[in-house]
Each structure stands twice: as structure tokens, then as C-alpha cells.
Protein backbone atom coordinates (compact mmCIF):
# COMPACT_ATOMS: atom_id res chain seq x y z
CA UNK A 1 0.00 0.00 0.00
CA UNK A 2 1.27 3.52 -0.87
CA UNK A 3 3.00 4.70 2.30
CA UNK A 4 0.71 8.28 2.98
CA UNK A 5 -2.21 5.94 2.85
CA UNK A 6 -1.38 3.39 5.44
CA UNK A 7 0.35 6.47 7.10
CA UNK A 8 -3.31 8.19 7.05
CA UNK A 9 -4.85 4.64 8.14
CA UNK A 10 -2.96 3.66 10.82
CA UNK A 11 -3.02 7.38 12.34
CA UNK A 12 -6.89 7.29 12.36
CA UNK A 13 -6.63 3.80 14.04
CA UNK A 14 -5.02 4.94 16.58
CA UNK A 15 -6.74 8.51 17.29
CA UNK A 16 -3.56 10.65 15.76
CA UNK A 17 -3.37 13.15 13.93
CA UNK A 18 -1.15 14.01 10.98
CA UNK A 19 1.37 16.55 11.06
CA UNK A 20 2.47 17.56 7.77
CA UNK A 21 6.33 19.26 6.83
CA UNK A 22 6.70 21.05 3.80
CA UNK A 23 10.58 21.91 3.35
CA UNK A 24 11.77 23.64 0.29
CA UNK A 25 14.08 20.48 -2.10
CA UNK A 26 17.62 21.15 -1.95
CA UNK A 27 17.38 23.80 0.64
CA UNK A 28 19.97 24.42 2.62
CA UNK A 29 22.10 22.22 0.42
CA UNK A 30 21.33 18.30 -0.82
CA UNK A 31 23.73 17.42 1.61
CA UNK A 32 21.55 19.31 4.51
CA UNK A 33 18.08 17.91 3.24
CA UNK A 34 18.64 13.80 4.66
CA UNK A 35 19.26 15.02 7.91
CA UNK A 36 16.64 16.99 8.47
CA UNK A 37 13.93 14.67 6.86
CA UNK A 38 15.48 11.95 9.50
CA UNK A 39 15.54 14.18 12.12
CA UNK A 40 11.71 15.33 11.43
CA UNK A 41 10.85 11.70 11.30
CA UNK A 42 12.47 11.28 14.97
CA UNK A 43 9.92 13.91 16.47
CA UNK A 44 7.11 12.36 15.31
CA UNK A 45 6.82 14.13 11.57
CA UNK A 46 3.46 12.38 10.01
CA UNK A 47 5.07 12.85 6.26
CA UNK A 48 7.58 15.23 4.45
CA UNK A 49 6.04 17.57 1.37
CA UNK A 50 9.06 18.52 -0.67
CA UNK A 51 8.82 21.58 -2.90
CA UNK A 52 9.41 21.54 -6.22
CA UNK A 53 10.90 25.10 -7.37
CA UNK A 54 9.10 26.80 -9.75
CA UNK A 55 9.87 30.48 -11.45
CA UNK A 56 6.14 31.86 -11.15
CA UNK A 57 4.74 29.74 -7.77
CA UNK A 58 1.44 31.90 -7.59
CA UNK A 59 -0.09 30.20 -4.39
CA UNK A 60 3.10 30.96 -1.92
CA UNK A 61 4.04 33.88 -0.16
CA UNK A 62 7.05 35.63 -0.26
CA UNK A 63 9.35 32.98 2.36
CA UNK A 64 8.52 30.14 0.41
CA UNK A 65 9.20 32.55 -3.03
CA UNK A 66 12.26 33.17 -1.83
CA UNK A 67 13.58 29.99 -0.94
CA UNK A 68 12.33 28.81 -4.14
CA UNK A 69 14.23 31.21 -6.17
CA UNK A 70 17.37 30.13 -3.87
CA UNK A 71 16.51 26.84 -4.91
CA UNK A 72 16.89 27.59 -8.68
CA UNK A 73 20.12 29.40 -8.31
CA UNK A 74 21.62 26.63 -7.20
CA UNK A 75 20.02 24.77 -9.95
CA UNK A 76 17.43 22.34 -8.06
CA UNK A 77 15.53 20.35 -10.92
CA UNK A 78 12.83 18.04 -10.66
CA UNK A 79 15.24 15.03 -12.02
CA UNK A 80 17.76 16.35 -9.05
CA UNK A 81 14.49 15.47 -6.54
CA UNK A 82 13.78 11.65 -7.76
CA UNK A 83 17.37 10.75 -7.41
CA UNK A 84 17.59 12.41 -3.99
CA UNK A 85 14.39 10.19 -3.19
CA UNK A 86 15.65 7.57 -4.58
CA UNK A 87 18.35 7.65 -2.31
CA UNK A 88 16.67 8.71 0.90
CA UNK A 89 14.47 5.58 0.22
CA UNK A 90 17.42 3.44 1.68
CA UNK A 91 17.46 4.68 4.83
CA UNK A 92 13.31 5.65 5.54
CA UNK A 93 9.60 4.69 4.93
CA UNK A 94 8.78 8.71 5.71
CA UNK A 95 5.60 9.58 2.92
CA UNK A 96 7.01 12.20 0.81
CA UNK A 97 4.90 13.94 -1.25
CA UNK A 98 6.18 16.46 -3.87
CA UNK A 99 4.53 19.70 -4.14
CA UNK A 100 4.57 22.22 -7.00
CA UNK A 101 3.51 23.63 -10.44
CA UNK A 102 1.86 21.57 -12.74
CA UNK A 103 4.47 23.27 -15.66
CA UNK A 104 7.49 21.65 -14.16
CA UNK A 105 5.96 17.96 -13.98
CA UNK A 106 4.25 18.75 -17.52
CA UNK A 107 7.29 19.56 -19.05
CA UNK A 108 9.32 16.17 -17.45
CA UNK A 109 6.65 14.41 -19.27
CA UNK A 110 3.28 13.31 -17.39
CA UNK A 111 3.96 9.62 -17.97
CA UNK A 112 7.66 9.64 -17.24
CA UNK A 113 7.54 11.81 -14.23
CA UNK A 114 5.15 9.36 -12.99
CA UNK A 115 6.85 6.20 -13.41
CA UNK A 116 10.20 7.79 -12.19
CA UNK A 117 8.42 9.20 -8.93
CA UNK A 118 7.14 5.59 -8.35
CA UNK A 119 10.31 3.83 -9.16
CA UNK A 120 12.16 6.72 -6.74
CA UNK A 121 10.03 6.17 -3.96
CA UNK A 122 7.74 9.29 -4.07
CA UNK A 123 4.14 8.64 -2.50
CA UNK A 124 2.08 11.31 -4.54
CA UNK A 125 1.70 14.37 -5.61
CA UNK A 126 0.35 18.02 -4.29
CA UNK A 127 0.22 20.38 -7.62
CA UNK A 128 -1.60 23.83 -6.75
CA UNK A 129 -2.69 25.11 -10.16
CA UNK A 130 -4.07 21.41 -11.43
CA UNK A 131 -7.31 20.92 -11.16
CA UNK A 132 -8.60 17.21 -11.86
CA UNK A 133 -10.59 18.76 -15.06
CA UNK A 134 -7.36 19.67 -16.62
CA UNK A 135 -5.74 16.31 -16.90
CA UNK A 136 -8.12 13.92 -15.97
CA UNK A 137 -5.48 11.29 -17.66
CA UNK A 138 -2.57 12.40 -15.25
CA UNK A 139 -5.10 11.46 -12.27
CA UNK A 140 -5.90 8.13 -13.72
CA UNK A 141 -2.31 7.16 -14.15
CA UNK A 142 -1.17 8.30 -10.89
CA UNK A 143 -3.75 5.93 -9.71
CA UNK A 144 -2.33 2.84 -11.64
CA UNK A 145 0.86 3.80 -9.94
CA UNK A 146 -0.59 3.95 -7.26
CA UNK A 147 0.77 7.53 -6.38
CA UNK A 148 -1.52 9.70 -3.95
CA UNK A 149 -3.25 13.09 -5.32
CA UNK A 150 -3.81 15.40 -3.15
CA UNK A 151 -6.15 18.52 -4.13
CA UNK A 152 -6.93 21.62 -3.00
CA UNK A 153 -9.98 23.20 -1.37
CA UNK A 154 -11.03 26.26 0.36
CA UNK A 155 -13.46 27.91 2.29
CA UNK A 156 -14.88 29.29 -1.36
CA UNK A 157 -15.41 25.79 -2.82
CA UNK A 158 -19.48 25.11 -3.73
CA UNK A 159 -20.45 21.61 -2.31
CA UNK A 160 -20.07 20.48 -6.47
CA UNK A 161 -16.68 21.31 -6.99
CA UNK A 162 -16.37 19.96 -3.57
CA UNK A 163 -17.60 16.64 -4.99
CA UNK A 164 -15.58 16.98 -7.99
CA UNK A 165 -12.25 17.75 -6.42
CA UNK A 166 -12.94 14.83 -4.19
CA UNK A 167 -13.53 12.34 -6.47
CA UNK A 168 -9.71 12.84 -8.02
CA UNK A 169 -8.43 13.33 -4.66
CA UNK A 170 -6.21 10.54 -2.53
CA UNK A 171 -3.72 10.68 0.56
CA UNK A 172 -5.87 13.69 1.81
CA UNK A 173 -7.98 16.56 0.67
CA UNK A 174 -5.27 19.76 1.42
CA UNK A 175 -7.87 22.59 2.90
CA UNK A 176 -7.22 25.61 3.06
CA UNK A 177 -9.22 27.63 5.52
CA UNK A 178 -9.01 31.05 3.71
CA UNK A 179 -8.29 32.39 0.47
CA UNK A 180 -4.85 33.65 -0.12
CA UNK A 181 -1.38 32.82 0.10
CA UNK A 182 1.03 30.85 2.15
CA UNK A 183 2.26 32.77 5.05
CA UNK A 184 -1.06 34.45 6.01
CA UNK A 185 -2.22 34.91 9.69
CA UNK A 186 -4.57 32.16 10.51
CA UNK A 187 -8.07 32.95 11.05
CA UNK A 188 -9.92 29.52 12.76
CA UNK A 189 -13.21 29.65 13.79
CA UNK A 190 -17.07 27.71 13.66
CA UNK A 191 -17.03 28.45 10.11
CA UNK A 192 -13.93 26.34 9.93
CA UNK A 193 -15.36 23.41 12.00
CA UNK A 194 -18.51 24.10 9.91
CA UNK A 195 -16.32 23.45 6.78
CA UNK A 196 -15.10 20.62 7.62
CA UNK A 197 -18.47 18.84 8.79
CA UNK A 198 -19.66 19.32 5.59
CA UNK A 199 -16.11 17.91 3.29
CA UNK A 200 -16.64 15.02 6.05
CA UNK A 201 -20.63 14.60 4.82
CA UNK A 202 -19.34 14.01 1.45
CA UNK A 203 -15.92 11.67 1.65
CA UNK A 204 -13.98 9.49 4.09
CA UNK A 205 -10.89 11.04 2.98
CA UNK A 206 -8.61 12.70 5.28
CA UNK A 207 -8.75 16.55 5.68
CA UNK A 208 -5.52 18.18 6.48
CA UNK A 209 -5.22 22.03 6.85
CA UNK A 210 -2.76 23.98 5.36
CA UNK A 211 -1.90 27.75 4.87
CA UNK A 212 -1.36 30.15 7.94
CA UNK A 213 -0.86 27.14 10.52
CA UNK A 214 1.84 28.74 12.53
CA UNK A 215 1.70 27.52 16.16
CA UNK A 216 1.21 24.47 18.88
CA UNK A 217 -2.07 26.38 19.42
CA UNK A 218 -2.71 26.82 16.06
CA UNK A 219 -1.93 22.94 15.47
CA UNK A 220 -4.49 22.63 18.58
CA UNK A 221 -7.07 24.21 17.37
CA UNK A 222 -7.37 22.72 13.67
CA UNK A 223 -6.71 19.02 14.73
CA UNK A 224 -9.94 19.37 16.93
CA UNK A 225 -11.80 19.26 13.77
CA UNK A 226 -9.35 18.00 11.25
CA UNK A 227 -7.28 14.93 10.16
CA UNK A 228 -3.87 16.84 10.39
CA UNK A 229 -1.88 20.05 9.39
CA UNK A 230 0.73 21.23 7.20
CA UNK A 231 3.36 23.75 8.15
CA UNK A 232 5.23 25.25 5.58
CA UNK A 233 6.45 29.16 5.54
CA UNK A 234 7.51 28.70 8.88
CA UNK A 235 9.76 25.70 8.90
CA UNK A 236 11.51 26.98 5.51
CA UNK A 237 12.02 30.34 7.11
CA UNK A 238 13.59 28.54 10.34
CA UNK A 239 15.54 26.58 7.87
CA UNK A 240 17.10 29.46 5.73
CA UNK A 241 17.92 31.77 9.10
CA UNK A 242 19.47 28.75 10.39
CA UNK A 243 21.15 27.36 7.48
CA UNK A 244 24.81 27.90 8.63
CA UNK A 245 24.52 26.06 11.84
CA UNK A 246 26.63 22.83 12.48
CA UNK A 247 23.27 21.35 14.10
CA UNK A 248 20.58 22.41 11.59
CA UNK A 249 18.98 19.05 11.39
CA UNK A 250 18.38 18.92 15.18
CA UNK A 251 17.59 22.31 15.49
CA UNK A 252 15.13 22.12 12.89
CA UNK A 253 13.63 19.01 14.30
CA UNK A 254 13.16 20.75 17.72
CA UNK A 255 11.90 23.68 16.48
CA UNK A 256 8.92 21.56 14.96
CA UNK A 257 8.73 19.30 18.32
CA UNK A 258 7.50 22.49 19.83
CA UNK A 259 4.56 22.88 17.22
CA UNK A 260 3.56 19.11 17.79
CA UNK A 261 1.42 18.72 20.96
């Protein structure tokens, strides 16, 4: 079974809840990134996203912009990422998900990047600006390979579309609780709880919340109603004013201890 899904299973078995780390690919350094991913599985990390740089990534803010663009300077590609997966795949059963632009997977090839990502050791995919309409073909074959995609939805999404996105969607739905971009001050209330009675009405699939998740109490507060959360801007900004530090892999992996209750 794909590894996010028995991930997903066993953590709703036993009354868990996911927690989510998105870290920028290649950031610090290649050599930097298996540390930290081990170290993040030590404390209790649920599953790894790993961003895929992209010139033009519309749906982030300006940290994970900016450590995107770092990302390309050092010349980060999406072949670099399978054969760093590949090779992390020795040493952990972690999910990792990659998470990006659907013009960087398009232009790989759709069939090629999905047989390498399976034969690498990737668990599915999280690409912001594909909806299951567009490609209907790229969802079917992920399925085959039995790769996990996982779609958006926000607080603006009509019970249809809701339907719709769900159908397509595997691993967990990604929901974001407001409309904007990464980074944003999180705003968690009934109409959040709301929200998620109703994606619950229509799907067994997990529902993890992403976007402005900043805090333990943050991570509190969502988890009361949701499957998980995913942290992002803040664990890629820790990363990059950290980056020169002997320890980094530790001190990352404390730093997101103390957003895990």
C-alpha cells in the first residue's frame, strides 16, 4: 500500500493526527536535506512535502518565493528530486509527497515523471494550479501507480466542486481555511469546523489544513476538527535563518517538536 495511505490509516486507528512538513528540495544544500527529513521523522513528523521550485509559484508567499528562487540558483531540478528520493528511500519509509507547479511535472513528461516518482520512492503528488478537469489522464495514471493526489480546497469551494475535487483526490484533501497565500495569519473559527463537517458529509478522505498554521495552538485548534496540518512558511524560514549552523537538522527538528502537541 502507498506509504501516505497506510500512514493516514494507521493514524486514524489509533486517534492521531497528521502533522504535515513542507521543506523547500535542496534547501539548505542536498547534503543538509537527509538530515533533516530523518531528524523530522524522529519527532514524530506524520510525512515530508518537498517543494518543487518553480519560477512563477502563484499560491506561496514571499518565504517560500524566496527559498524557491534560492533553490533555482543553485540549480534544483525536478530530475535532481527523484534521485535524492531515490536515495533517501534506503534509509526511511517517511511519505514524501512532492509539491509544486503543474508546468514543471508537464514539461518532465506526465507519464515519465510518474513512473520515475514511483520507481524513486515518491508517494504522490500536491500540484496547486491542477485541477482534476485539466488532466483527468494524469489522475488516472497516478492511480495505476498507485501515487496519492492530493487537491486543493477552500473555504470558497461550492459543495459540487467539492464533490468533484474529491472524487480525483487521494492521501488527503489539502484545505485551506481562507483564500490567499502561504504565510497568512490564521483565522480559525465555527465556520472552519462548519467546513469541515460538511467535506466530512461528502468523503472518508482525510482533511488536512494547510496555509497560515503557525503555532502548537494553532496545530491545537485545527486538529480538533481536522485529520492533520501542514506547516510550511515557517519551517523553511527557520531553515534558511538557520542554514549555517553545524546542528541544523536537530535544530530544525526541535523547532517543529515544539509545534507538535
Amino acid at each position: 500500500m502507498n506509504r501516505l495511505k497506510q500512514r493516514m490509516e494507521q493514524l486514524k486507528k489509533q486517534g492521531g493526527k497528521a502533522f504535515v512538513a513542507y521543506i523547500m528540495a535542496g534547501e539548505p544544500s542536498w547534503e543538509a536535506v537527509p538530515g533533516i527529513i530523518f531528524a523530522l521523522e524522529r519527532v514524530g513528523v506524520s510525512a515530508v512535502e518537498l517543494g518543487v521550485p518553480f519560477s512563477d509559484p502563484i499560491a506561496d508567499g514571499p518565504v517560500i518565493q524566496a527559498a524557491a528562487k534560492r533553490a533555482l540558483a543553485r540549480g534544483v531540478t525536478l530530475a535532481d528530486i527523484f534521485q535524492h528520493v531515490e536515495a533517501l528511500r534506503k534509509h526511511t519509509d517517511l511519505p514524501l509527497l512532492l509539491m509544486g507547479y503543474w508546468n514543471v511535472f508537464l514539461q518532465y513528461g506526465r507519464e515519465r515523471c510518474l513512473e520515475t516518482a514511483r520507481s524513486a520512492g515518491v508517494d504522490g503528488f500536491i500540484i496547486a494550479d491542477l485541477p482534476p478537469e485539466a488532466d483527468p489522464d494524469f489522475f488516472a495514471l497516478a492511480g495505476k501507480q498507485d501515487l496519492c493526489t492530493v487537491l486543493l480546497a477552500s473555504e470558497l469551494t461550492p459543495e459540487d466542486r467539492l464533490r468533484r475535487i474529491l472524487a480525483s483526490t487521494s492521501g488527503f484533501l489539502y484545505y485551506v481555511p481562507q483564500t490567499g497565500i502561504t504565510g497568512l495569519e490564521l483565522k480559525a473559527g465555527e465556520a472552519v469546523e462548519s467546513r469541515i463537517h460538511l467535506i466530512r458529509s461528502l468523503s472518508e478522505t482525510p482533511i488536512c489544513i494547510g496555509i497560515g498554521v503557525k503555532t502548537r495552538d494553532d496545530v491545537q485548534t485545527l486538529t480538533r476538527y481536522a485529520d492533520g496540518v501542514i506547516v510550511g512558511t515557517r519551517i523553511v524560514e527557520f531553515i534558511h535563518q538557520h542554514a549555517g549552523e553545524p546542528d541544523l537538522p536537530q535544530a530544525t527538528a526541535r523547532f517543529v517538536a515544539g509545534l507538535i502537541p
